[in-house]
Protein backbone atom coordinates (compact mmCIF):
# COMPACT_ATOMS: atom_id res chain seq x y z
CA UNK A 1 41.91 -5.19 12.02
CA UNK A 2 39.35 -7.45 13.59
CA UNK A 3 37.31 -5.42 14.52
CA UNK A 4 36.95 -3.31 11.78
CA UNK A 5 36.15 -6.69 9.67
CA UNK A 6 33.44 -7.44 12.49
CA UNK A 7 32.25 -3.93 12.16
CA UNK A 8 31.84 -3.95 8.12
CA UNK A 9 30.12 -7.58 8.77
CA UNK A 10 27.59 -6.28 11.50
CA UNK A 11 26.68 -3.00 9.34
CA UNK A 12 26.38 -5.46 5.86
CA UNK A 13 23.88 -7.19 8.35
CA UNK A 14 22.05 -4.64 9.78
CA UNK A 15 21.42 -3.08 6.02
CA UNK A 16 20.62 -6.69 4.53
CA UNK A 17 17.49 -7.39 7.69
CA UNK A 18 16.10 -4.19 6.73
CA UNK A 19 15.94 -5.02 2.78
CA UNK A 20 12.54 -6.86 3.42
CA UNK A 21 10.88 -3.87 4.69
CA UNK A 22 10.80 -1.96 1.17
CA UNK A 23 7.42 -0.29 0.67
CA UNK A 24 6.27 -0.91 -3.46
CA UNK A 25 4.52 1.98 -5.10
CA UNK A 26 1.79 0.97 -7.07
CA UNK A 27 0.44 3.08 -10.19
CA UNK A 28 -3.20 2.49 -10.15
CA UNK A 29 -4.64 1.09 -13.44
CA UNK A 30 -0.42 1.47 -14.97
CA UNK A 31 -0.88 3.33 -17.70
CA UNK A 32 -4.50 3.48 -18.18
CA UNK A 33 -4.86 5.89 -14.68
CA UNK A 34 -7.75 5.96 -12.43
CA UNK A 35 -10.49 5.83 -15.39
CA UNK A 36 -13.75 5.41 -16.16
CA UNK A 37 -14.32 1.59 -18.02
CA UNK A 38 -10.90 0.38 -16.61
CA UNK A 39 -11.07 -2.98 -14.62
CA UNK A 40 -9.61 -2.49 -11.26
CA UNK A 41 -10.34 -6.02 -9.96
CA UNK A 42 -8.33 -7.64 -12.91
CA UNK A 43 -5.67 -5.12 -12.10
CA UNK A 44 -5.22 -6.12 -8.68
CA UNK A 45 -5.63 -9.78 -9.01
CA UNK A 46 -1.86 -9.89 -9.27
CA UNK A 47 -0.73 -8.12 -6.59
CA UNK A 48 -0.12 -8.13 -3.15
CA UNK A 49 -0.82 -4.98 -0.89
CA UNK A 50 1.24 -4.61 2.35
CA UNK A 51 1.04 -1.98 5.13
CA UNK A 52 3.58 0.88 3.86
CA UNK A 53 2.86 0.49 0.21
CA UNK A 54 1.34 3.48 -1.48
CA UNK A 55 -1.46 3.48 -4.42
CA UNK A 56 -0.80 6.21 -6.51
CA UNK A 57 -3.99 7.48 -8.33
CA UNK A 58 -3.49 9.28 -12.25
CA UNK A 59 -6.51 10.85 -13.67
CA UNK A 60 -7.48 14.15 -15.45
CA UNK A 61 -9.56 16.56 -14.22
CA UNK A 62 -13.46 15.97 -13.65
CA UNK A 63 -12.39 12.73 -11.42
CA UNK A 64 -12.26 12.47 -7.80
CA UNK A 65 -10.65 9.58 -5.69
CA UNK A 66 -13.01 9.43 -2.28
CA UNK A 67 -11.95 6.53 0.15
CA UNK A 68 -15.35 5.33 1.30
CA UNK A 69 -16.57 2.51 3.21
CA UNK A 70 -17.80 -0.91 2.26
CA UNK A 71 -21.43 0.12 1.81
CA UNK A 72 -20.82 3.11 -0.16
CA UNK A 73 -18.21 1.46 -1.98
CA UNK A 74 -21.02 -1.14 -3.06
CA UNK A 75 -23.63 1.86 -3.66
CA UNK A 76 -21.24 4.03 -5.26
CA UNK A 77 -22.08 6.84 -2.51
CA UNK A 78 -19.37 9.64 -1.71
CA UNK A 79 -21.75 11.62 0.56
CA UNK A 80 -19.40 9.95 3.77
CA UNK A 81 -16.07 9.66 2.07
CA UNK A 82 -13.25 8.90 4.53
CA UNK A 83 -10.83 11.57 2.46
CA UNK A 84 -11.42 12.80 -1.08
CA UNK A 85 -8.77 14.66 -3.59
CA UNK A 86 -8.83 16.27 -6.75
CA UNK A 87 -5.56 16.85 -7.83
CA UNK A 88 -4.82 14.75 -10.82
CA UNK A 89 -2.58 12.96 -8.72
CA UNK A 90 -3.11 11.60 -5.48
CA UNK A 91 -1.03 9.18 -3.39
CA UNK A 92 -2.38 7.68 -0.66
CA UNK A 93 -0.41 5.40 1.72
CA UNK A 94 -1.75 2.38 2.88
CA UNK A 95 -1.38 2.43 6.82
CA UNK A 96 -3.60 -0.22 8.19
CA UNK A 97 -4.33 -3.54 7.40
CA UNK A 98 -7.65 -4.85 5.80
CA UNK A 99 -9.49 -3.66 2.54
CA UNK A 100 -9.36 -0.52 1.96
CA UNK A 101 -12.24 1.18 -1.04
CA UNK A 102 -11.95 4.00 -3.55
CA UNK A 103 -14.36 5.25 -5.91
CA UNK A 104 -14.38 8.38 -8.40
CA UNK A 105 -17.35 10.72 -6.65
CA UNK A 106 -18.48 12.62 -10.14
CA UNK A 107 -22.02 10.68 -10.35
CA UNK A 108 -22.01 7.88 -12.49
CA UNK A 109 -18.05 7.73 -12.35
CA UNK A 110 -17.67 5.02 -10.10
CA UNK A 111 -21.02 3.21 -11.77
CA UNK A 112 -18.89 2.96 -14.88
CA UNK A 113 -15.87 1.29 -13.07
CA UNK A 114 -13.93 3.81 -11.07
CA UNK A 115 -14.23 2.23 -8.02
CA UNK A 116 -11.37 0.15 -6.31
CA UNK A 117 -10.95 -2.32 -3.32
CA UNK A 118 -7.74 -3.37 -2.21
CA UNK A 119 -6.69 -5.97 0.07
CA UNK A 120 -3.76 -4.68 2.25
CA UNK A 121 -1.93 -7.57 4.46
CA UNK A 122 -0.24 -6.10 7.59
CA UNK A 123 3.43 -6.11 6.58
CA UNK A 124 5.67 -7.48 3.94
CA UNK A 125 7.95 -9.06 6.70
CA UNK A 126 5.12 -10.10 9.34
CA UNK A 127 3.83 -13.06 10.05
CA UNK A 128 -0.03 -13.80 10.28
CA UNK A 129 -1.50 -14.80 13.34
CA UNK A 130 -2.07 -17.71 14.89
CA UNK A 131 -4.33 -16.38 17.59
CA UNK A 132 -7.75 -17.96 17.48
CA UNK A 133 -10.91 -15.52 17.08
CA UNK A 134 -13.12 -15.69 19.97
CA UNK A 135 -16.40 -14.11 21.71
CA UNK A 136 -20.17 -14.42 21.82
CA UNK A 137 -22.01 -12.97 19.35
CA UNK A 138 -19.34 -12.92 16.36
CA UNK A 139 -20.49 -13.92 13.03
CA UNK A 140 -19.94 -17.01 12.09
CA UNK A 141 -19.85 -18.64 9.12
CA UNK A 142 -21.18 -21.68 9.64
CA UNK A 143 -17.84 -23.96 9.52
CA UNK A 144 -17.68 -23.34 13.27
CA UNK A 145 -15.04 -21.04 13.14
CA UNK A 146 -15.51 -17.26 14.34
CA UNK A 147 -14.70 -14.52 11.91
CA UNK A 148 -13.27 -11.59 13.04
CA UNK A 149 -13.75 -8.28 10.97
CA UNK A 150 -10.98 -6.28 10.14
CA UNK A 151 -10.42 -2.79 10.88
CA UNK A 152 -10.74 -0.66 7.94
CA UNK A 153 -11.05 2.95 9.12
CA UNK A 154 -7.95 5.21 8.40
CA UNK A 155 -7.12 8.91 7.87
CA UNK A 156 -5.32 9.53 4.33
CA UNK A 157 -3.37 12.66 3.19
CA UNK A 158 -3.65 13.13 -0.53
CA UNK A 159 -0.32 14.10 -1.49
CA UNK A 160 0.66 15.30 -5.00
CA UNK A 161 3.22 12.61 -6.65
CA UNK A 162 5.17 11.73 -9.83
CA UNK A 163 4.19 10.00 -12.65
CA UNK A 164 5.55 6.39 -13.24
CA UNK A 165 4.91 4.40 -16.20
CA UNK A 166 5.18 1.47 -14.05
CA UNK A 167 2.63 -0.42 -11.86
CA UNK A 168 5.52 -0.61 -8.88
CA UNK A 169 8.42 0.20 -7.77
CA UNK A 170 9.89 -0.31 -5.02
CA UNK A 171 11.45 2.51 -2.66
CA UNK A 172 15.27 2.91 -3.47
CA UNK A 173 15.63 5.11 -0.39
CA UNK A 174 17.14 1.76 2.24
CA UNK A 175 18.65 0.82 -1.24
CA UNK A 176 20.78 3.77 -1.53
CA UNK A 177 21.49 3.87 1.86
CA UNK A 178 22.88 0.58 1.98
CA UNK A 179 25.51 1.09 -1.04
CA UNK A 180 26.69 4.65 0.78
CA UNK A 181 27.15 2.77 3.95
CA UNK A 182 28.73 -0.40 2.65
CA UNK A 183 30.70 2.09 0.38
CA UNK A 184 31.66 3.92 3.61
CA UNK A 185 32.05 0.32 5.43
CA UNK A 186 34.74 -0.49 2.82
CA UNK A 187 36.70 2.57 3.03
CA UNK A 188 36.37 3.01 6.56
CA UNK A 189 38.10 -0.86 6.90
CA UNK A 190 40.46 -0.18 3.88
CA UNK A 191 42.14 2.64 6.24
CA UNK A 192 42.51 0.63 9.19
């Protein structure tokens, strides 16, 4: 009997550590879509991006979503896009830390506001670190401390998803998992 209470405790455990690792699913723009005249930076001033989360891009045809780099992010220029899509629906998961930029190719598109940085912080359950920047040659920025750029090159695969009328939601996947095994859990102590 003990240890099928210590066994029911350790699982409960196990499921309750891995509760902070939920990815969020954000709907770009909610219900406006991925738009031209939308404001993007209001719409992600309240939110925080993590590695695992996934932006999910809504938007009729004649729209692109290209993931571009800084400078053609600023110059509205698709010609090097990292990955581009066309779909009407495009999710692409955020996999590496630092910003990440997305503009609407169709010329003029992204001139008239579809065009979207995000900030993405390297986990919801990591802490940031506390290892000082060094070298010669790093920018500075005139404080005296060294910055250190941030990686921003990934690889996306556009992949067709659902419409939500929310901004987020959070994966119910480790969710449902953890009822069915603390359902199980229960039963499984219950017999013995």
């Amino acid at each position: 009997m003990a240890f099928s209470n210590a066994l029911v405790l350790g699982l409960l455990l196990a499921i309750n550590m891995a509760l902070p690792t939920l990815s969020t699913v954000y709907t770009v723009g909610d219900t406006s879509g991925w738009a031209i005249g939308a404001d993007y930076s209001t719409w992600t001033s309240d939110k925080a991006f993590s590695v695992g989360d996934s932006l999910v891009f809504n938007y009729g045809s004649g729209h692109t979503v290209d993931e571009v780099k800084e400078s053609d992010y600023k110059s509205c220029t698709a010609g090097n896009s990292i990955s581009t899509d066309s779909s009407g629906a495009t999710t692409i998961p955020l996999k590496t830390a630092g910003t990440h930029y997305f503009i609407c190719a169709i010329p003029g598109h992204c001139a008239g506001g579809m065009k979207l940085a995000v900030t993405v912080k390297a986990g919801k359950a990591t802490a940031p670190s506390t290892t000082p920047a060094t070298g010669k040659g790093s920018p500075s920025d005139g404080s005296g401390t060294t910055a250190t750029p941030a990686a921003t090159t990934t690889t996306t695969t556009p992949t067709t998803a659902t419409k939500s009328n929310s901004s987020s939601a959070s994966s119910l996947s480790p969710i449902v998992a953890m009822v069915i095994v603390s359902w199980i859990s229960y039963y499984v102590w219950r017999m013995v």
